[in-house]
Protein backbone atom coordinates (compact mmCIF):
# COMPACT_ATOMS: atom_id res chain seq x y z
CA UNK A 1 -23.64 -29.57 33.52
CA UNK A 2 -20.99 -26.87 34.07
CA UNK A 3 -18.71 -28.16 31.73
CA UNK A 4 -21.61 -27.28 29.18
CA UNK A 5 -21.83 -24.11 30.44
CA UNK A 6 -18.54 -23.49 30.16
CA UNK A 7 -18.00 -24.57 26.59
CA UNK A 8 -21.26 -22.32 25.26
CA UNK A 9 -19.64 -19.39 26.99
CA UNK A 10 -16.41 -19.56 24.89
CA UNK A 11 -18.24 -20.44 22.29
CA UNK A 12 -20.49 -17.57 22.40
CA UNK A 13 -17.39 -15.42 22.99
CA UNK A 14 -16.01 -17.01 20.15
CA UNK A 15 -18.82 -16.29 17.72
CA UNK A 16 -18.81 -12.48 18.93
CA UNK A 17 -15.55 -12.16 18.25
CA UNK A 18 -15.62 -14.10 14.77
CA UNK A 19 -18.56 -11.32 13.75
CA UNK A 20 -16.84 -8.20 15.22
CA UNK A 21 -14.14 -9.19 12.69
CA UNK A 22 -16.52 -10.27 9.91
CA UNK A 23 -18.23 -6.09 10.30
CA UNK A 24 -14.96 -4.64 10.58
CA UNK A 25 -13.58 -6.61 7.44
CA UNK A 26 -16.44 -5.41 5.64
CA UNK A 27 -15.77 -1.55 6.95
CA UNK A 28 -12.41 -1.94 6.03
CA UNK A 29 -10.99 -1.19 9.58
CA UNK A 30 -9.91 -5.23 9.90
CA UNK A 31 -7.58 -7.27 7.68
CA UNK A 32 -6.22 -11.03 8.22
CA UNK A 33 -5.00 -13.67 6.32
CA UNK A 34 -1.96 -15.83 6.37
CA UNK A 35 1.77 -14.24 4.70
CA UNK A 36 4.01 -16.72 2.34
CA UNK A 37 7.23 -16.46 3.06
CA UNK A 38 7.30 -14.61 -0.84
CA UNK A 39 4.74 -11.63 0.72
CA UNK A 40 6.84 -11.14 3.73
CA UNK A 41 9.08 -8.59 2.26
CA UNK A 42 8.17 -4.98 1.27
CA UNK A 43 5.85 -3.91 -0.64
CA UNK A 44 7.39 -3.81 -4.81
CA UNK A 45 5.06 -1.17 -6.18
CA UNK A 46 4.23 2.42 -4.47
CA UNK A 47 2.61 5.39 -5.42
CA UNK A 48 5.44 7.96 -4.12
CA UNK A 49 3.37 11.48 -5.70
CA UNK A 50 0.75 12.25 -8.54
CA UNK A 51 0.99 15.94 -10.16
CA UNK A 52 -1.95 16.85 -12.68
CA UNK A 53 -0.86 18.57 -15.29
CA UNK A 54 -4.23 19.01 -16.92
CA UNK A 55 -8.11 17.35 -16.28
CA UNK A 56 -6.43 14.69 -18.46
CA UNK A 57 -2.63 14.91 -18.26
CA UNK A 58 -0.62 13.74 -15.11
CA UNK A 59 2.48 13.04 -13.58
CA UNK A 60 3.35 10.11 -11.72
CA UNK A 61 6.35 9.09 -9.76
CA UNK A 62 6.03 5.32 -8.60
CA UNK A 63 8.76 2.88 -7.04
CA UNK A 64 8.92 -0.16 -8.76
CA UNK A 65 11.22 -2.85 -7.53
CA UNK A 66 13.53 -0.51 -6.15
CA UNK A 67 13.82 2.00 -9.25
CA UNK A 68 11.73 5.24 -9.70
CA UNK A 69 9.76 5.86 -12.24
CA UNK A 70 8.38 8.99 -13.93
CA UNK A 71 5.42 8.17 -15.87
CA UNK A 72 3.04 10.94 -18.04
CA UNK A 73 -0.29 9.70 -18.29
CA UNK A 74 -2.45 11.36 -21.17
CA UNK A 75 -5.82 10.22 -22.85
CA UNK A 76 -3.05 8.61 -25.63
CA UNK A 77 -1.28 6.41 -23.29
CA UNK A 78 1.26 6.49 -21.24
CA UNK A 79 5.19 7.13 -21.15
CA UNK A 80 8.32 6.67 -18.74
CA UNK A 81 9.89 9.41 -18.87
CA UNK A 82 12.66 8.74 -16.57
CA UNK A 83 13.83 5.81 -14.17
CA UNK A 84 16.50 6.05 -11.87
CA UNK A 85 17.99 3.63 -9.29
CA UNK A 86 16.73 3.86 -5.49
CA UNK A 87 19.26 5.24 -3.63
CA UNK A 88 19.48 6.31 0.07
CA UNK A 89 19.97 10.29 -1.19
CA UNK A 90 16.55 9.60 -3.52
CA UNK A 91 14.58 8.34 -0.85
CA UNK A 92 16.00 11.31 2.08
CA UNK A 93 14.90 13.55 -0.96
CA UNK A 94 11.50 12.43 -1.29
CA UNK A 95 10.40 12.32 2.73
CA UNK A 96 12.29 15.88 2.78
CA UNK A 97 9.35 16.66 0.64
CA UNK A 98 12.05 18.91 -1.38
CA UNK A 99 10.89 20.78 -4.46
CA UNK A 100 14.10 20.84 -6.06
CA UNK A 101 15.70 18.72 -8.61
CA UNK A 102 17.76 15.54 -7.92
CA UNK A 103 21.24 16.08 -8.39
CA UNK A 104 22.37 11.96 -10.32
C-alpha cells in the first residue's frame, strides 16, 4: 500500500512538472529538445544591426558563416553590397558600438 502511494506521488510530481513545461513552452519562456552533434556549434546566421533608410528601404548587416554582409533591401529586391571576412578587429568594432568606418 505505501509503495502505491509512493509511486502516485512522483507521478503526480511528474505530471506537474511535464505541464509547467508544456505552459511555459507555449509562453515562450521554456525550450528543450535534444542537440546533434551538427547544432552544437554556433549559431551560422545573425542579425548584427538593421538601419532604415526609408518606410521601404533598409540596411542590413548580417554574419553569415563567418563573413559580414551588407545587404539593401528595397520593394525591388535585394543587394549585397559588401562582404568582408570576420575578423577579431570587425567583431571588437561592432560590440564597441563604433560609428565610424572599418579601416580593411
Amino acid at each position: 500500500m505505501e509503495q502505491f502511494e509512493q509511486l502516485f506521488a512522483v507521478a503526480g510530481v511528474l505530471m506537474l512538472l511535464g505541464g509547467s513545461l508544456y505552459f511555459l513552452r507555449g509562453k515562450g519562456m521554456a525550450r528543450f529538445g535534444l542537440k546533434t552533434a551538427g547544432a552544437a556549434g554556433a549559431r551560422q546566421l545573425q542579425s548584427i544591426e538593421r538601419l532604415p533608410l526609408t518606410p521601404q528601404h533598409s540596411l542590413h548587416l548580417i554574419r553569415v558563416y563567418g563573413r559580414i554582409v551588407l545587404i539593401a533591401v528595397s520593394p525591388g529586391g535585394c543587394s549585397v553590397l559588401d562582404g568582408s571576412a570576420w575578423s577579431q578587429s570587425t567583431q571588437e568594432w561592432i560590440q564597441s558600438g563604433d560609428e565610424r568606418t572599418l579601416a580593411r
